[in-house]
PDB file of N, CA and C in Angstrom:
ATOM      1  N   UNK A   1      17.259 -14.123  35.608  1.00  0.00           N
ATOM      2  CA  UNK A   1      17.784 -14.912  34.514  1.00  0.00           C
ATOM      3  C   UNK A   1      16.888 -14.788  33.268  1.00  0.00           C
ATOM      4  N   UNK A   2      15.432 -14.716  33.433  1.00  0.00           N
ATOM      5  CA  UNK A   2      14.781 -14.811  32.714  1.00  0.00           C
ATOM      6  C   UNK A   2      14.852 -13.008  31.319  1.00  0.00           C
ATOM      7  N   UNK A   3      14.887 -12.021  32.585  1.00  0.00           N
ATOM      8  CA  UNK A   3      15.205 -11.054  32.133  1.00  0.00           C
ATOM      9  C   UNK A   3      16.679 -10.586  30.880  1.00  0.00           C
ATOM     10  N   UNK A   4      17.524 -11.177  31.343  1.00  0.00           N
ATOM     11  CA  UNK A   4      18.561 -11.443  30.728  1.00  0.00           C
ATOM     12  C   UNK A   4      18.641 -12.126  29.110  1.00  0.00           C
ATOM     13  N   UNK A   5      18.194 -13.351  29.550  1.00  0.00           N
ATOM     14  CA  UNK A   5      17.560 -14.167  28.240  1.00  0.00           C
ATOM     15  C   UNK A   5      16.706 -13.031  27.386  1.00  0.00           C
ATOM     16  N   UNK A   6      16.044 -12.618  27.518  1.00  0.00           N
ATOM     17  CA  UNK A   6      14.739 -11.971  26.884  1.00  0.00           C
ATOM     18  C   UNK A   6      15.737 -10.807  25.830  1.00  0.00           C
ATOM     19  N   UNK A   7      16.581 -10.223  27.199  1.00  0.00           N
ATOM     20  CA  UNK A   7      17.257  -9.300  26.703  1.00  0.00           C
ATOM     21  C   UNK A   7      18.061  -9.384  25.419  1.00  0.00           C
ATOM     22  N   UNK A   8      19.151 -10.739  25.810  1.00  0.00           N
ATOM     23  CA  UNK A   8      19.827 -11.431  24.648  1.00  0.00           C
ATOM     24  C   UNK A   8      18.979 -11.906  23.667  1.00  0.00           C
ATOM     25  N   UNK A   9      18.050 -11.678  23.114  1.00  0.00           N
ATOM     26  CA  UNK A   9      16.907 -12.860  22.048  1.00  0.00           C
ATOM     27  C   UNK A   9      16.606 -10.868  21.808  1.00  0.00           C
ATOM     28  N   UNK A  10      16.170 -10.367  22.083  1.00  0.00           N
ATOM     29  CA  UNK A  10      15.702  -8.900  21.474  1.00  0.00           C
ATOM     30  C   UNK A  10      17.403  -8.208  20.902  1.00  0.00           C
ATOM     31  N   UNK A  11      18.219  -8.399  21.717  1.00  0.00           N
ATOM     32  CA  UNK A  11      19.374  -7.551  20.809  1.00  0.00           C
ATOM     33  C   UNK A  11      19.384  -8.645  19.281  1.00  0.00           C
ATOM     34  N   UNK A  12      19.471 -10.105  19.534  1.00  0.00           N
ATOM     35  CA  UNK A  12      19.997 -10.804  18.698  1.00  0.00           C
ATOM     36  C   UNK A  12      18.457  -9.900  17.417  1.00  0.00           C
ATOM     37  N   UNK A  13      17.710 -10.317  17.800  1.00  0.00           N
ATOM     38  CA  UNK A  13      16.691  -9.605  16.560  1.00  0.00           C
ATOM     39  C   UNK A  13      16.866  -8.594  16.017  1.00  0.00           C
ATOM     40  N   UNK A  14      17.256  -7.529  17.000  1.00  0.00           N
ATOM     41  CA  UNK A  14      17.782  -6.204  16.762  1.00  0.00           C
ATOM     42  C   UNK A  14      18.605  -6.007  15.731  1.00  0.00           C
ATOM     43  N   UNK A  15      19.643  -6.762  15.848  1.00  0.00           N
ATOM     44  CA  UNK A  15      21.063  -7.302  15.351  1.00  0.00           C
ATOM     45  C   UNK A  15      20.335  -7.419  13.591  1.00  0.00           C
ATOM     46  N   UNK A  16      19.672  -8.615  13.929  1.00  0.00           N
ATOM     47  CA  UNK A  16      19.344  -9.106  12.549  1.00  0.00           C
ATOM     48  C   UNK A  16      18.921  -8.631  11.569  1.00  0.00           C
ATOM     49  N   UNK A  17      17.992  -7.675  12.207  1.00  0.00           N
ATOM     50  CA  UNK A  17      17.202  -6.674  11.444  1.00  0.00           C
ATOM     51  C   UNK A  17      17.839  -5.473  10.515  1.00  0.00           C
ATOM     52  N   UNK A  18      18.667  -5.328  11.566  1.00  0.00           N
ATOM     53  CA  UNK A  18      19.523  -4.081  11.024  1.00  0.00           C
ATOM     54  C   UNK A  18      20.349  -4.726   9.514  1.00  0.00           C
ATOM     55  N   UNK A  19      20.851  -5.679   9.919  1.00  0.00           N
ATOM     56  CA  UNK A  19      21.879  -6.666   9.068  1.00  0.00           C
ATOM     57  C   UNK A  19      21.041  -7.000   7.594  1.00  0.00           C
ATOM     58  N   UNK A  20      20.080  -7.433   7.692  1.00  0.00           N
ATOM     59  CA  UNK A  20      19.098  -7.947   6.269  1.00  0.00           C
ATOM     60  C   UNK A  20      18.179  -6.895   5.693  1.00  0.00           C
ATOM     61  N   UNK A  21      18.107  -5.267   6.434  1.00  0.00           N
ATOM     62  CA  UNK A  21      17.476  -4.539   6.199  1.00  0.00           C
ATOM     63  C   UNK A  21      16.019  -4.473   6.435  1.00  0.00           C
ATOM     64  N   UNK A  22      15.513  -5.200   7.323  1.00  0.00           N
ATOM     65  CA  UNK A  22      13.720  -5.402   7.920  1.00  0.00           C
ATOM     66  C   UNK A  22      13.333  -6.495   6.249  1.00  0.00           C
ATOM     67  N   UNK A  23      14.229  -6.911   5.598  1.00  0.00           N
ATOM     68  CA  UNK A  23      12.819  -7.493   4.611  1.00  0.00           C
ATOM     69  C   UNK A  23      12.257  -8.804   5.384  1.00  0.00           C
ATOM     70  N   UNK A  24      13.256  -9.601   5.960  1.00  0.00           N
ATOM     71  CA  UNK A  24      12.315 -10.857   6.396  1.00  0.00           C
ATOM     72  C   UNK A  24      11.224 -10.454   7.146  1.00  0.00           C
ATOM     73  N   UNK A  25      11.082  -9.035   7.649  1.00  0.00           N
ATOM     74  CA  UNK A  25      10.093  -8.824   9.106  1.00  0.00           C
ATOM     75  C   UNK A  25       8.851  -7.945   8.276  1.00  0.00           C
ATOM     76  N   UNK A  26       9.408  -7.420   7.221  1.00  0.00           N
ATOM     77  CA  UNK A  26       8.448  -6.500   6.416  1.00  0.00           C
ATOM     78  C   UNK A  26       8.191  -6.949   5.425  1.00  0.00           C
ATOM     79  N   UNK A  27       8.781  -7.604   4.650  1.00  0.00           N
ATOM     80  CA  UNK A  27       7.792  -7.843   3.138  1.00  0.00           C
ATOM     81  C   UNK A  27       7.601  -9.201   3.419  1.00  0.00           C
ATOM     82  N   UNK A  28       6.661  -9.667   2.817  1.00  0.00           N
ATOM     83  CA  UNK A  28       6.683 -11.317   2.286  1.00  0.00           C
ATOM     84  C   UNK A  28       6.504 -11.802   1.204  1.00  0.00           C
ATOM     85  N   UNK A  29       7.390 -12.022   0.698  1.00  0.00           N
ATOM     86  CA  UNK A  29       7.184 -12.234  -1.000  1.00  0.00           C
ATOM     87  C   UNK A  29       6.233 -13.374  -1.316  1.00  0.00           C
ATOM     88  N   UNK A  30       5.825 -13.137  -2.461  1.00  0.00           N
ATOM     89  CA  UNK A  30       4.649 -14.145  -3.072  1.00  0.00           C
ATOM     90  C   UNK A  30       3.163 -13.624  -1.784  1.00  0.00           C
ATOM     91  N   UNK A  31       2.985 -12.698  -1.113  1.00  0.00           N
ATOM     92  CA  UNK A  31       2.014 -12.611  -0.656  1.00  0.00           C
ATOM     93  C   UNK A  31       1.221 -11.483  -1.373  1.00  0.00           C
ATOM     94  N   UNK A  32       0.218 -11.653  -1.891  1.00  0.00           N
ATOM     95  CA  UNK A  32      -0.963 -10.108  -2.305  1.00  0.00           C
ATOM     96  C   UNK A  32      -1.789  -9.428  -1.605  1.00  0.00           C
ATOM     97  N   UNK A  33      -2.374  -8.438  -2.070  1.00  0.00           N
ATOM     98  CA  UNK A  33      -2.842  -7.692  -0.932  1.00  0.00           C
ATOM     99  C   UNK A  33      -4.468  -8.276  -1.517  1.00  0.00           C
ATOM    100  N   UNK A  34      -5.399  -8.290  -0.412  1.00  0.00           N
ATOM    101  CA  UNK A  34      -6.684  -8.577  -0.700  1.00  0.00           C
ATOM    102  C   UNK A  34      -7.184  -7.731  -1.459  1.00  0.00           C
ATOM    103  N   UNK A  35      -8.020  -7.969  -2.053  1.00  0.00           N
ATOM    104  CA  UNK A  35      -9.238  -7.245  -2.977  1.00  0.00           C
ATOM    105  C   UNK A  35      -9.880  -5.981  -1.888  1.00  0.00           C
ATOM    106  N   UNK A  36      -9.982  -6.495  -0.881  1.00  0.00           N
ATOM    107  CA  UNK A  36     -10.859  -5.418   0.014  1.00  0.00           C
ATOM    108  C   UNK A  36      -9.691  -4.108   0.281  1.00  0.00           C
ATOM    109  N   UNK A  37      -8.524  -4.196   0.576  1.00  0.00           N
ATOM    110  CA  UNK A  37      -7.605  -3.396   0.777  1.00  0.00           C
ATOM    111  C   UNK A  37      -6.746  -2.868  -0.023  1.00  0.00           C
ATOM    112  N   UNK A  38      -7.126  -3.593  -1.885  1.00  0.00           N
ATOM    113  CA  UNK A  38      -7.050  -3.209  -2.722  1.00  0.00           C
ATOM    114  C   UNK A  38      -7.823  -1.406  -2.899  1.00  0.00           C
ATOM    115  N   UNK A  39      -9.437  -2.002  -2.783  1.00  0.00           N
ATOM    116  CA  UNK A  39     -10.021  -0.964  -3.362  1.00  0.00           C
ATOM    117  C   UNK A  39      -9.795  -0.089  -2.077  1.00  0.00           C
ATOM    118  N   UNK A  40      -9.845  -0.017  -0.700  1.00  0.00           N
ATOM    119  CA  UNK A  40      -9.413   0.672   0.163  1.00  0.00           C
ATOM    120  C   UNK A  40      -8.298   1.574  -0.429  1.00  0.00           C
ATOM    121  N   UNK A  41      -7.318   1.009  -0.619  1.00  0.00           N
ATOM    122  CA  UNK A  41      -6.186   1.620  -1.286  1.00  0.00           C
ATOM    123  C   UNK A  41      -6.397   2.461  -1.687  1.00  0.00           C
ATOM    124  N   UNK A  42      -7.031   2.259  -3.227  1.00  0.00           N
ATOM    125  CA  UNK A  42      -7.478   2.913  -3.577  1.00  0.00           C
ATOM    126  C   UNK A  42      -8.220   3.925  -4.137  1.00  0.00           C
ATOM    127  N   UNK A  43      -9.530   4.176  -2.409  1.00  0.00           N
ATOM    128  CA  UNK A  43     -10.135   4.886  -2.179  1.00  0.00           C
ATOM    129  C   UNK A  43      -9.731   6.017  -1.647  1.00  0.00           C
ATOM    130  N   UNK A  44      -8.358   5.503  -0.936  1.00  0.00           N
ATOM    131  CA  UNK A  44      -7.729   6.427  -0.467  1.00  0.00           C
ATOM    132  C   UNK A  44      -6.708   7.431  -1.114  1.00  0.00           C
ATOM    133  N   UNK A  45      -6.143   6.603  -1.904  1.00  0.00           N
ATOM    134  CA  UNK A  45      -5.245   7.235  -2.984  1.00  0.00           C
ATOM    135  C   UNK A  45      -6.199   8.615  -3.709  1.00  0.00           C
ATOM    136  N   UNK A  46      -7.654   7.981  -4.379  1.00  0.00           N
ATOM    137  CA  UNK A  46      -8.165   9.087  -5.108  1.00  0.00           C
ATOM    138  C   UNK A  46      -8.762  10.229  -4.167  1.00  0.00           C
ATOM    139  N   UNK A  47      -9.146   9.818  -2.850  1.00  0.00           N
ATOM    140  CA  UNK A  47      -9.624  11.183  -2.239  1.00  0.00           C
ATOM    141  C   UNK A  47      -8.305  11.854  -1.870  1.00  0.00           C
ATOM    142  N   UNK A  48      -7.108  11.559  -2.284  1.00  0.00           N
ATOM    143  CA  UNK A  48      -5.838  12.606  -1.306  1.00  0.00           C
ATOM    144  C   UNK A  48      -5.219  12.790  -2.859  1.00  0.00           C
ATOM    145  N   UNK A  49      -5.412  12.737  -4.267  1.00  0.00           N
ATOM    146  CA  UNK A  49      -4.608  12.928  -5.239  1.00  0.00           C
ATOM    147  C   UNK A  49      -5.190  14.430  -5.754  1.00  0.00           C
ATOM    148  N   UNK A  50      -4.651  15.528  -5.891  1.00  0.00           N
ATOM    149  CA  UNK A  50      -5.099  16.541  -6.535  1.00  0.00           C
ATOM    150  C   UNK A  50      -5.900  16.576  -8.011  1.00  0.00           C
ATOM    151  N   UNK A  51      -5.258  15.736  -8.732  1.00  0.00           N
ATOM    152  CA  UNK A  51      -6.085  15.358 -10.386  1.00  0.00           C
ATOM    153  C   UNK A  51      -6.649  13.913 -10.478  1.00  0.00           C
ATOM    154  N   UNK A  52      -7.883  13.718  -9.500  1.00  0.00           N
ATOM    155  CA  UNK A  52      -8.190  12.056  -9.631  1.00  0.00           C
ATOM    156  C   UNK A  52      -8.177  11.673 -10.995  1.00  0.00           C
ATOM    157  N   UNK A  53      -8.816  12.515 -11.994  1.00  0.00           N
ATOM    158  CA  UNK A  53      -9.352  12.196 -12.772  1.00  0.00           C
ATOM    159  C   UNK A  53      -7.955  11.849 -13.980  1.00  0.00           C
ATOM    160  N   UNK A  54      -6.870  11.964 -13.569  1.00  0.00           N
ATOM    161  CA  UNK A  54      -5.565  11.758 -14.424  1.00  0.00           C
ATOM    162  C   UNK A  54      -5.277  10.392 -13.698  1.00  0.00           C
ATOM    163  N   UNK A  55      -5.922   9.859 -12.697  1.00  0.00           N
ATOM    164  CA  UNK A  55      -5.414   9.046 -11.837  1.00  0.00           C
ATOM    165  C   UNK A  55      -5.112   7.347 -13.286  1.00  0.00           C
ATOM    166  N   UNK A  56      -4.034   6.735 -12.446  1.00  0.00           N
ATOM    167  CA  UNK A  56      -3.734   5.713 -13.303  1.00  0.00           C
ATOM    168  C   UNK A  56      -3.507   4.305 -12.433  1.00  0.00           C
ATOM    169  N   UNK A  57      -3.616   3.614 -13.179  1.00  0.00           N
ATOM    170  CA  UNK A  57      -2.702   2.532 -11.834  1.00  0.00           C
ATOM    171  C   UNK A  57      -1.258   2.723 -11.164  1.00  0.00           C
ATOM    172  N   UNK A  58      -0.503   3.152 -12.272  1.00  0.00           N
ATOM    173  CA  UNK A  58       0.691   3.602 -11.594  1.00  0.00           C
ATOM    174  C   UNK A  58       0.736   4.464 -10.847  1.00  0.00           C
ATOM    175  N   UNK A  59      -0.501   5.362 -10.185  1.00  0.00           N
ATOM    176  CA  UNK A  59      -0.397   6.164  -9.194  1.00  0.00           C
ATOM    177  C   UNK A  59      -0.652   4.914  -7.733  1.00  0.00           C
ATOM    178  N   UNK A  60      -1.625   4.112  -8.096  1.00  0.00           N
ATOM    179  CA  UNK A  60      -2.037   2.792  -7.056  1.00  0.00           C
ATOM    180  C   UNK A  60      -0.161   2.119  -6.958  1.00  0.00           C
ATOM    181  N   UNK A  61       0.511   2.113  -7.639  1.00  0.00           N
ATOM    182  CA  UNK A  61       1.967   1.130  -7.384  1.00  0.00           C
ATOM    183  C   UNK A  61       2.458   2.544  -6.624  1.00  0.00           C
ATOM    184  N   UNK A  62       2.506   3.687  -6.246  1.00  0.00           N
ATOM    185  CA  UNK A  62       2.910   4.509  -5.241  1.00  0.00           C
ATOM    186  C   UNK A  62       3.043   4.425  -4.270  1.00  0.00           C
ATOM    187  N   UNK A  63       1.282   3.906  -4.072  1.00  0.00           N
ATOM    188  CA  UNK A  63       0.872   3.537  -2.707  1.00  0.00           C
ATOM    189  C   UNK A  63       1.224   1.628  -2.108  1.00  0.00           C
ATOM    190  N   UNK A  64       2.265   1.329  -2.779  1.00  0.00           N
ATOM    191  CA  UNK A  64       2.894   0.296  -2.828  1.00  0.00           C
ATOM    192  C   UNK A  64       1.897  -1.211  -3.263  1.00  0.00           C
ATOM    193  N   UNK A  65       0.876  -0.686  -4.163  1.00  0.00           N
ATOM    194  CA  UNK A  65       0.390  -1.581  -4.444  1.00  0.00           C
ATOM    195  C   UNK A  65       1.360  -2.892  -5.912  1.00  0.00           C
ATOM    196  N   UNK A  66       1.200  -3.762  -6.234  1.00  0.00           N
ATOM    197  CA  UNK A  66       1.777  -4.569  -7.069  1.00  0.00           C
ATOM    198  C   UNK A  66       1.510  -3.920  -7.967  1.00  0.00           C
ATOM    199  N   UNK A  67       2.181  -3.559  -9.172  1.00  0.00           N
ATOM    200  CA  UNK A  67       1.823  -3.250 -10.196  1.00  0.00           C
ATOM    201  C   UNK A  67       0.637  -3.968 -11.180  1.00  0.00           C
ATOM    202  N   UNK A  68       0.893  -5.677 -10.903  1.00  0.00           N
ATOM    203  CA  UNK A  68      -0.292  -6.522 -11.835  1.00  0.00           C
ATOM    204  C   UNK A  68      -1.508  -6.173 -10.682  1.00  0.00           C
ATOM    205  N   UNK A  69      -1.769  -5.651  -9.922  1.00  0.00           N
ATOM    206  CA  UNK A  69      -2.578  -5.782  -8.928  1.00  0.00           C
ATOM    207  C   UNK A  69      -3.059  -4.953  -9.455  1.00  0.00           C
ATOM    208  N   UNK A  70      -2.652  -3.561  -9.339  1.00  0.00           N
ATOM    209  CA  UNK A  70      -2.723  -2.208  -9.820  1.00  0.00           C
ATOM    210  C   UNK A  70      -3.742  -2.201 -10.963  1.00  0.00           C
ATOM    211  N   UNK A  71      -3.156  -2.904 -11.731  1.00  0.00           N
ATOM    212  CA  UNK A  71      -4.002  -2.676 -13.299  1.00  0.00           C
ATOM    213  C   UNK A  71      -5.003  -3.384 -13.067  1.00  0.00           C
ATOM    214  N   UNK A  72      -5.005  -4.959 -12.812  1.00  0.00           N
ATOM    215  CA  UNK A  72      -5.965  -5.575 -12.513  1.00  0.00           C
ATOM    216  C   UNK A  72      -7.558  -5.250 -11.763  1.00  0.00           C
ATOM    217  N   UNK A  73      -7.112  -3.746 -10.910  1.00  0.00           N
ATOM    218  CA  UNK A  73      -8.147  -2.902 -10.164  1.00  0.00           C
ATOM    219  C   UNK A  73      -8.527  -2.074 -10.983  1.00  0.00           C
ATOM    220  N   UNK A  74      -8.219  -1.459 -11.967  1.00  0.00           N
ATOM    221  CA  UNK A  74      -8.208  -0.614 -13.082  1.00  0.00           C
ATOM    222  C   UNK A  74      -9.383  -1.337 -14.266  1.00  0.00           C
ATOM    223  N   UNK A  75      -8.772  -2.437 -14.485  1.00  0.00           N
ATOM    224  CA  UNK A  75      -9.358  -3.294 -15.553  1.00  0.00           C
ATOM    225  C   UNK A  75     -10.994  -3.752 -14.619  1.00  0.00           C
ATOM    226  N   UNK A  76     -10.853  -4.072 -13.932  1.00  0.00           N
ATOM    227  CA  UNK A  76     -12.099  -4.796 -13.251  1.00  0.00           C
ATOM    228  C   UNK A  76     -13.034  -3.519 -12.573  1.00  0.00           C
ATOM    229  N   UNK A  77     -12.666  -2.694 -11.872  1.00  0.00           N
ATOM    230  CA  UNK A  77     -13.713  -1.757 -11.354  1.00  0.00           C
ATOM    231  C   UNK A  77     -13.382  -0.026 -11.530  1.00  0.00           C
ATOM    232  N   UNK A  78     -12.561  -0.444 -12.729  1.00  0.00           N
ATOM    233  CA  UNK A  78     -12.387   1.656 -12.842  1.00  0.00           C
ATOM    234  C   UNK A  78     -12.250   2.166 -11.976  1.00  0.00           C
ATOM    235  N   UNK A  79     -12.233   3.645 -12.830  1.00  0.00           N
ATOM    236  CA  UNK A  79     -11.779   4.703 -11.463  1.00  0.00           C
ATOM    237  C   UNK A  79     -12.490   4.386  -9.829  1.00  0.00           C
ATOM    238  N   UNK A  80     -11.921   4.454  -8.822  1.00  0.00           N
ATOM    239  CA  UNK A  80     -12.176   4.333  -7.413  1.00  0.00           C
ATOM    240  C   UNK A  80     -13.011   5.247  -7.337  1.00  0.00           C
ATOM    241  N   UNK A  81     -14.045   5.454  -6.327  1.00  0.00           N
ATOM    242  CA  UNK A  81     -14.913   6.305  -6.136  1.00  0.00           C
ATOM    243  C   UNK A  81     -14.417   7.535  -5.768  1.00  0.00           C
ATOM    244  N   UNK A  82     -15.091   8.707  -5.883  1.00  0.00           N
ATOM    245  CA  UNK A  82     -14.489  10.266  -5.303  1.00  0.00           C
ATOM    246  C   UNK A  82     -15.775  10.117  -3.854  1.00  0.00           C
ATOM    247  N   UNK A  83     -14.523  11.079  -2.867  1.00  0.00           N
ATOM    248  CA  UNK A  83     -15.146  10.885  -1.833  1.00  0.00           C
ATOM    249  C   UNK A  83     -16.691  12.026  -2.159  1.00  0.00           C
ATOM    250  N   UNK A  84     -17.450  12.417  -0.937  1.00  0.00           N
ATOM    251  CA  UNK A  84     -18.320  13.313  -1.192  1.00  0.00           C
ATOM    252  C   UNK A  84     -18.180  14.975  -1.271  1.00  0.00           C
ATOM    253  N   UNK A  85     -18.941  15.258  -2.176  1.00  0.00           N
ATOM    254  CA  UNK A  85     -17.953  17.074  -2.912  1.00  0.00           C
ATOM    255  C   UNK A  85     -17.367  16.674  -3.582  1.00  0.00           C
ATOM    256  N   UNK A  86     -16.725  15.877  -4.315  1.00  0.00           N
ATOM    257  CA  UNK A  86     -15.476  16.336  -5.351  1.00  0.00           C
ATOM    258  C   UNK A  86     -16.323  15.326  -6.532  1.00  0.00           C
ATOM    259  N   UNK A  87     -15.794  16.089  -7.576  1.00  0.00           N
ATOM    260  CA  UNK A  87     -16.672  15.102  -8.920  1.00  0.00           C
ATOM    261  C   UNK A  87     -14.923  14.529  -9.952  1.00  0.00           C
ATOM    262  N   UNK A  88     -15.416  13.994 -11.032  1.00  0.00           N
ATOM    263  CA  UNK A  88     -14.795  13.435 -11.955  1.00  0.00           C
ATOM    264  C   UNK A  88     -14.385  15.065 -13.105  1.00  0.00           C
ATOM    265  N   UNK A  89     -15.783  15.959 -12.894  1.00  0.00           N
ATOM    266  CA  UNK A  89     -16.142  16.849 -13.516  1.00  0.00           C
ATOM    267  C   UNK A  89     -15.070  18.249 -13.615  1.00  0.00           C
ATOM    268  N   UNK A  90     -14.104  17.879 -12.245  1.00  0.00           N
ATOM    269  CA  UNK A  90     -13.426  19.334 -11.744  1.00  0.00           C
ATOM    270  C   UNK A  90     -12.541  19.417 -12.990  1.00  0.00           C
ATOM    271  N   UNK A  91     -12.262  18.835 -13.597  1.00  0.00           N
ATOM    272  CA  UNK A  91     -11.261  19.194 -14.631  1.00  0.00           C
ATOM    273  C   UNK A  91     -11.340  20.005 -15.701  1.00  0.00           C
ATOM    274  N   UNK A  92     -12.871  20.368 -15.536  1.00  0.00           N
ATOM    275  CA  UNK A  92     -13.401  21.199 -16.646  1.00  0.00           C
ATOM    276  C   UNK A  92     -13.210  22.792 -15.804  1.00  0.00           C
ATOM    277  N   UNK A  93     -13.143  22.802 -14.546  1.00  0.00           N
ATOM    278  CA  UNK A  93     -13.112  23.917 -13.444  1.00  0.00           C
ATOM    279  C   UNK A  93     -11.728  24.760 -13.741  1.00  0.00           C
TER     280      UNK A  93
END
C-alpha cells in the first residue's frame, strides 16, 4: 500500500512539473545568488571565455547571473581573476 501511495504522490509531481514548466521546483523568485558564488561565477566564466579581457557583466547574465548582480560585481571588484598562465596582456598577442 505504501508503495502505491509513493507511486501516486511521484506521478502527481511528475504531472505538475511538466504542466508549470519546473519553475516552482527551479527558480525562486526574489532569491539572489551569494556574493561567494557570485565571484565563483565569475571566476569561472573568465577562465573558460576566449577574450577575458572584453569580458563584461553581460557576459556574467549568460551564466545566469541577475543582471543588477552582474554589474554590481563589476562595480565593486572588477575584472575576476585570470586563472594561472593566462594574463589580461594576451590581447596585445
Amino acid at each position: 500500500m505504501k508503495a502505491r501511495w509513493q507511486l501516486k504522490n511521484l506521478c502527481e509531481v511528475i504531472r505538475d512539473v511538466a504542466d508549470t514548466a519546473a519553475d516552482r521546483y527551479v527558480f525562486a523568485e526574489g532569491l539572489k545568488t551569494s556574493d561567494t558564488w557570485v565571484r565563483k561565477i565569475a571566476e569561472y566564466a573568465v577562465a573558460h571565455d576566449e577574450k577575458p579581457w572584453m569580458m563584461s557583466s553581460d557576459d556574467l547574465v549568460r551564466f545566469n547571473l541577475d543582471s543588477d548582480q552582474a554589474e554590481q560585481y563589476f562595480e565593486k571588484e572588477g575584472y575576476p581573476p585570470l586563472p594561472k598562465g593566462r594574463s589580461y596582456d594576451e590581447e596585445d598577442e
